[in-house]
N, C-alpha and C. Protein backbone atom coordinates (compact mmCIF):
# COMPACT_ATOMS: atom_id res chain seq x y z
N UNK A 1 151.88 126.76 141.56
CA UNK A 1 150.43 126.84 141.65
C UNK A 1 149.81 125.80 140.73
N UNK A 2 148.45 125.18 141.50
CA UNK A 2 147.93 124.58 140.34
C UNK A 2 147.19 124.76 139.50
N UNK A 3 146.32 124.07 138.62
CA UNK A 3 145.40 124.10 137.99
C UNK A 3 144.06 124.38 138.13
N UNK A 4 143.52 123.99 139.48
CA UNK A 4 142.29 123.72 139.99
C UNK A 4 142.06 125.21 139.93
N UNK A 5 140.30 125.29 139.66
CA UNK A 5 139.45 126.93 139.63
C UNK A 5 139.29 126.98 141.30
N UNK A 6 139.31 128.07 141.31
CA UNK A 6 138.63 128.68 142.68
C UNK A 6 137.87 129.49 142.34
N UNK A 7 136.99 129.68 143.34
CA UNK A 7 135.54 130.22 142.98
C UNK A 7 135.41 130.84 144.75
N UNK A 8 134.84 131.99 144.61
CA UNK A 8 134.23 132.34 145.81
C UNK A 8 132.37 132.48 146.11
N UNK A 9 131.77 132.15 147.15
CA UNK A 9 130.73 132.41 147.03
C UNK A 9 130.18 132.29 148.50
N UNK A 10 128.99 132.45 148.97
CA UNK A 10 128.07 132.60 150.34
C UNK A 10 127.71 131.02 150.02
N UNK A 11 127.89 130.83 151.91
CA UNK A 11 127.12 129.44 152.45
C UNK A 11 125.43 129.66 152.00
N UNK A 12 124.70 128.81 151.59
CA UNK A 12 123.27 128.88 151.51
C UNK A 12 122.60 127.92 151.87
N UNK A 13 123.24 126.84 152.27
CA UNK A 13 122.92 125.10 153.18
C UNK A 13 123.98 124.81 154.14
N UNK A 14 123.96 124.51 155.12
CA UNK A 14 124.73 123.15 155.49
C UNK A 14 123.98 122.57 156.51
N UNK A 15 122.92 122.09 155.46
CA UNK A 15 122.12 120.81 156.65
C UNK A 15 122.47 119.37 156.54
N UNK A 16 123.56 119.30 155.60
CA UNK A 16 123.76 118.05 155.46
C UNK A 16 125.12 117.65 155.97
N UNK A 17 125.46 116.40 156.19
CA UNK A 17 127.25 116.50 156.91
C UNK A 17 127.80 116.44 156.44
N UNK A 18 128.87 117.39 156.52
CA UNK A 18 130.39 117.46 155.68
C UNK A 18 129.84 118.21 154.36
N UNK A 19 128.92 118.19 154.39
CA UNK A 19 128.37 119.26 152.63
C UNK A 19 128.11 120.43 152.93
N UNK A 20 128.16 121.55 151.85
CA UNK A 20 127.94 122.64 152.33
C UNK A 20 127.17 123.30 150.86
N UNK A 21 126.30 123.75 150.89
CA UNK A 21 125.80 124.04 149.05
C UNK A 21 126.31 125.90 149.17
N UNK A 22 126.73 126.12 147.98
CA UNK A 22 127.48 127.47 148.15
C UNK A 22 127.16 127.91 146.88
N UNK A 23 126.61 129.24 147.07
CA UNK A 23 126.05 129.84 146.20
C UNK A 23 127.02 130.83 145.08
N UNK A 24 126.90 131.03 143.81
CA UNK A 24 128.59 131.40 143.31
C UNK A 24 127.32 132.78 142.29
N UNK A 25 127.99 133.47 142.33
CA UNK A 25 127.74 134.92 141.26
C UNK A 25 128.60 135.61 140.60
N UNK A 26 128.22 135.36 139.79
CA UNK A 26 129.06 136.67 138.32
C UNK A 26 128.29 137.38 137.40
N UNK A 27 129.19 138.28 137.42
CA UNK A 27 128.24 139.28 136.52
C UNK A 27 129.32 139.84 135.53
N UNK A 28 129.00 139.82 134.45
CA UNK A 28 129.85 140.65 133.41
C UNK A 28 128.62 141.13 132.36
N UNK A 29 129.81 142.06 131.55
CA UNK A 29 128.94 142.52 130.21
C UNK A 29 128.49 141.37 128.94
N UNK A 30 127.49 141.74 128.51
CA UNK A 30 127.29 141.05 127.28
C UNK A 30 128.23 141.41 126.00
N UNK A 31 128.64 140.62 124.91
CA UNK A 31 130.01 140.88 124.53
C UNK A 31 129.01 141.58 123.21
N UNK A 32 127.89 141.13 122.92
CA UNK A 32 126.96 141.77 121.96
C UNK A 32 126.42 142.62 122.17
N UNK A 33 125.39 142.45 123.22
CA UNK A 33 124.40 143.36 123.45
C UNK A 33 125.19 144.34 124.70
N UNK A 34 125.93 144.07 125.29
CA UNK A 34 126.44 145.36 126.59
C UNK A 34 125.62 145.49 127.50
N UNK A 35 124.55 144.44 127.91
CA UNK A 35 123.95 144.62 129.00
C UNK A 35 124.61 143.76 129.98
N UNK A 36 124.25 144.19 131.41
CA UNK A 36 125.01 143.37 132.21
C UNK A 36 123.86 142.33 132.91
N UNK A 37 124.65 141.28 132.51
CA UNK A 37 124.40 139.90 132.88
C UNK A 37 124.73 139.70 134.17
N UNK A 38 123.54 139.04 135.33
CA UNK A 38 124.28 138.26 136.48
C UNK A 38 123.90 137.46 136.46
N UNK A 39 124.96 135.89 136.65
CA UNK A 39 124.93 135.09 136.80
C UNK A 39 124.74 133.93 137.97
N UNK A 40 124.15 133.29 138.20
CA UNK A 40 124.14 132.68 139.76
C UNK A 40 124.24 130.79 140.03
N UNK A 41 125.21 130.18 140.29
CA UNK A 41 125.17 129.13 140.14
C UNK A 41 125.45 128.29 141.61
N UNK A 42 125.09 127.55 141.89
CA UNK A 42 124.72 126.74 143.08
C UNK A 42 125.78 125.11 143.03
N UNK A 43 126.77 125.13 144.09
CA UNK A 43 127.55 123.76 143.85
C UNK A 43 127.32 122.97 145.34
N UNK A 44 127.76 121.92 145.08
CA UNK A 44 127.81 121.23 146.62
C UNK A 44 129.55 121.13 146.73
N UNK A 45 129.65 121.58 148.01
CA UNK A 45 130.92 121.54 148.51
C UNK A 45 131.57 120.57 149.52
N UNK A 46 132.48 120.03 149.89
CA UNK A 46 132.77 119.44 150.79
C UNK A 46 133.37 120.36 152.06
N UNK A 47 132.85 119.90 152.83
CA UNK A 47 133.22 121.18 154.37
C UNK A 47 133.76 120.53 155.02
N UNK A 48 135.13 120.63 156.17
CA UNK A 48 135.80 119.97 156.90
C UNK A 48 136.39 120.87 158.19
N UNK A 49 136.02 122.34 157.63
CA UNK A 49 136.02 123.71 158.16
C UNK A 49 134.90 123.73 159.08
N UNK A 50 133.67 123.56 158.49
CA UNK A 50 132.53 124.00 159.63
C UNK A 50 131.77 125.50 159.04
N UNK A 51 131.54 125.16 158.21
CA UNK A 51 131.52 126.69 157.69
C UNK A 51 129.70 127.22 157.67
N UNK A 52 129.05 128.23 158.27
CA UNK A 52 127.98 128.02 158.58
C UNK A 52 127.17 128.63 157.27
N UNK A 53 125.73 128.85 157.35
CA UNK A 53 125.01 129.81 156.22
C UNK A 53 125.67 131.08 156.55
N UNK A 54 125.56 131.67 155.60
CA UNK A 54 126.12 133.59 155.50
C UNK A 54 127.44 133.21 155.57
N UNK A 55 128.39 132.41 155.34
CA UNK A 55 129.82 132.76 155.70
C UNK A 55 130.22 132.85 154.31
N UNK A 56 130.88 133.41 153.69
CA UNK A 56 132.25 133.94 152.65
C UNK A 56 133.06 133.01 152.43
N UNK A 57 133.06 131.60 151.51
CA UNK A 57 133.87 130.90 151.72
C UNK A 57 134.48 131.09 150.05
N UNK A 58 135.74 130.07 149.50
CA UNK A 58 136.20 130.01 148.63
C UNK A 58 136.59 128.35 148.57
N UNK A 59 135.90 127.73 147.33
CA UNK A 59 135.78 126.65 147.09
C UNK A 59 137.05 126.05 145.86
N UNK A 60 137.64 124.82 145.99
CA UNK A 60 138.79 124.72 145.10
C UNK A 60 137.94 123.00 143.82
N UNK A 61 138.20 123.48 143.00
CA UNK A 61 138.06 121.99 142.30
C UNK A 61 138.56 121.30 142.68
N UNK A 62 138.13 119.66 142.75
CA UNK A 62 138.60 118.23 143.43
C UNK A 62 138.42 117.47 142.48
N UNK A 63 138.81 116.52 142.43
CA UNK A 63 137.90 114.69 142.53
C UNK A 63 136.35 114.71 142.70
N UNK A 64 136.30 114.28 141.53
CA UNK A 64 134.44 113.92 142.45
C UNK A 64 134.78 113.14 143.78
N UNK A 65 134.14 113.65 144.74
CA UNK A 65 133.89 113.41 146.21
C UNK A 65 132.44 112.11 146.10
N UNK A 66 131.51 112.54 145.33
CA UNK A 66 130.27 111.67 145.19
C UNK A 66 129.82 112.18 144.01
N UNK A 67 128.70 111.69 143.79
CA UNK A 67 127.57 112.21 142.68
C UNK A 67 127.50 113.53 142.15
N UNK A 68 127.60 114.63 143.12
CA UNK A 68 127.57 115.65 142.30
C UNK A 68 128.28 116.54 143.08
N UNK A 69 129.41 116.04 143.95
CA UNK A 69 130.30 116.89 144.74
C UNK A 69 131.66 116.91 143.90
N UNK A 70 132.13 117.60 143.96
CA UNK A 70 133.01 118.11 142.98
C UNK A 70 134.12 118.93 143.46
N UNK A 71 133.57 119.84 144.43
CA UNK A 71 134.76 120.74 145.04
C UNK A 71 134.58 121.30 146.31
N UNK A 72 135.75 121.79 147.39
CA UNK A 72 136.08 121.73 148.58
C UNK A 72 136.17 122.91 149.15
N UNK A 73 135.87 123.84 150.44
CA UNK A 73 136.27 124.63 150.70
C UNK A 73 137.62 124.73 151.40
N UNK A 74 137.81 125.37 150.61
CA UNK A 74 139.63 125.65 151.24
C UNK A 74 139.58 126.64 152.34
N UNK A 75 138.84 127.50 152.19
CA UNK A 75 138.95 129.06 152.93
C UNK A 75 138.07 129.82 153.14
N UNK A 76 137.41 129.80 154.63
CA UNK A 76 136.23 130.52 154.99
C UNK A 76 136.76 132.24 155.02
N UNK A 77 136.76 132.80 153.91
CA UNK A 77 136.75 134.24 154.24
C UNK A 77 136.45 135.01 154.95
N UNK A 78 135.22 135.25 155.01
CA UNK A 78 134.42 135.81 156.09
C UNK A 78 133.27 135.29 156.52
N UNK A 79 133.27 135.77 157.94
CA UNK A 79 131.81 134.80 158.94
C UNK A 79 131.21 135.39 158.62
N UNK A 80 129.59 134.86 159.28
CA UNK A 80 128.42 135.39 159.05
C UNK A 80 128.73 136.69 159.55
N UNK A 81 128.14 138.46 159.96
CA UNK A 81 128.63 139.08 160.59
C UNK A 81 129.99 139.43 161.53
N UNK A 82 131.21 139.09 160.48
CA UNK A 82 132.46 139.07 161.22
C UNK A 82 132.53 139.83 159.81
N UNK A 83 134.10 140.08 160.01
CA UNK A 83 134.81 141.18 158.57
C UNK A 83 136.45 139.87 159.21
N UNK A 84 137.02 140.11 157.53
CA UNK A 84 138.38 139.60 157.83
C UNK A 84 138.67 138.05 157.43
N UNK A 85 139.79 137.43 157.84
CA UNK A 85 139.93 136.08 157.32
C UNK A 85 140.30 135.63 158.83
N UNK A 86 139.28 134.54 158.58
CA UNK A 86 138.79 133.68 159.86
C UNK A 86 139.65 132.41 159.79
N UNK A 87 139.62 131.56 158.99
CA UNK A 87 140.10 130.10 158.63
C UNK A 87 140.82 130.20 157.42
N UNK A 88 141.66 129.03 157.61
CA UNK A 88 142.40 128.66 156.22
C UNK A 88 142.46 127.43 156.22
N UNK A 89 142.03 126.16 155.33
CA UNK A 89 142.29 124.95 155.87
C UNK A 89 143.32 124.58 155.03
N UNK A 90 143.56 123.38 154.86
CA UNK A 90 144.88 122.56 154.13
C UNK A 90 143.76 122.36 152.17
N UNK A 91 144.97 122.95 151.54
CA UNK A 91 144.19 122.76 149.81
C UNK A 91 144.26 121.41 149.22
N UNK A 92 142.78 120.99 149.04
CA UNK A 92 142.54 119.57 148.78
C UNK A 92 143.10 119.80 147.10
């Protein structure tokens, strides 16, 4: 196995080609205060899958691709209104 993070998160763009902007959330406790924190962070992905808005994908760290592309979807989890694993592509 390698190194690279994976991250899961919901399609929230793909109006652009081959990009896909994917929305990422975490939530944990505060290590001080014990309130729970959610977190929400927004990446551009590279898509080669096809992966639409609402789909369940899981994104792998890369190479910068461009300017502020960074990482790839490997694996559309789940479709928009589907349950289950749909796609698997080849891990960049």
């Amino acid at each position: 196995m390698n190194t690279r993070r994976r991250m899961t998160g919901v399609v929230k763009s793909d109006k652009m080609q081959k990009t896909v902007v994917v929305e990422i959330t975490r939530t944990y406790r505060h290590p001080l205060y014990g309130k729970v924190v959610h977190e929400m962070k927004r990446v551009k992905a590279h898509d080669e899958l096809g992966a639409a808005v609402g789909d369940e994908v899981e994104v792998v760290e890369s190479r910068p691709l461009s300017h502020d592309k960074t990482w790839v979807v490997a694996t559309i989890l789940k479709r928009a209104g589907e349950a289950g694993v749909v796609e698997k592509g080849d891990q960049a």
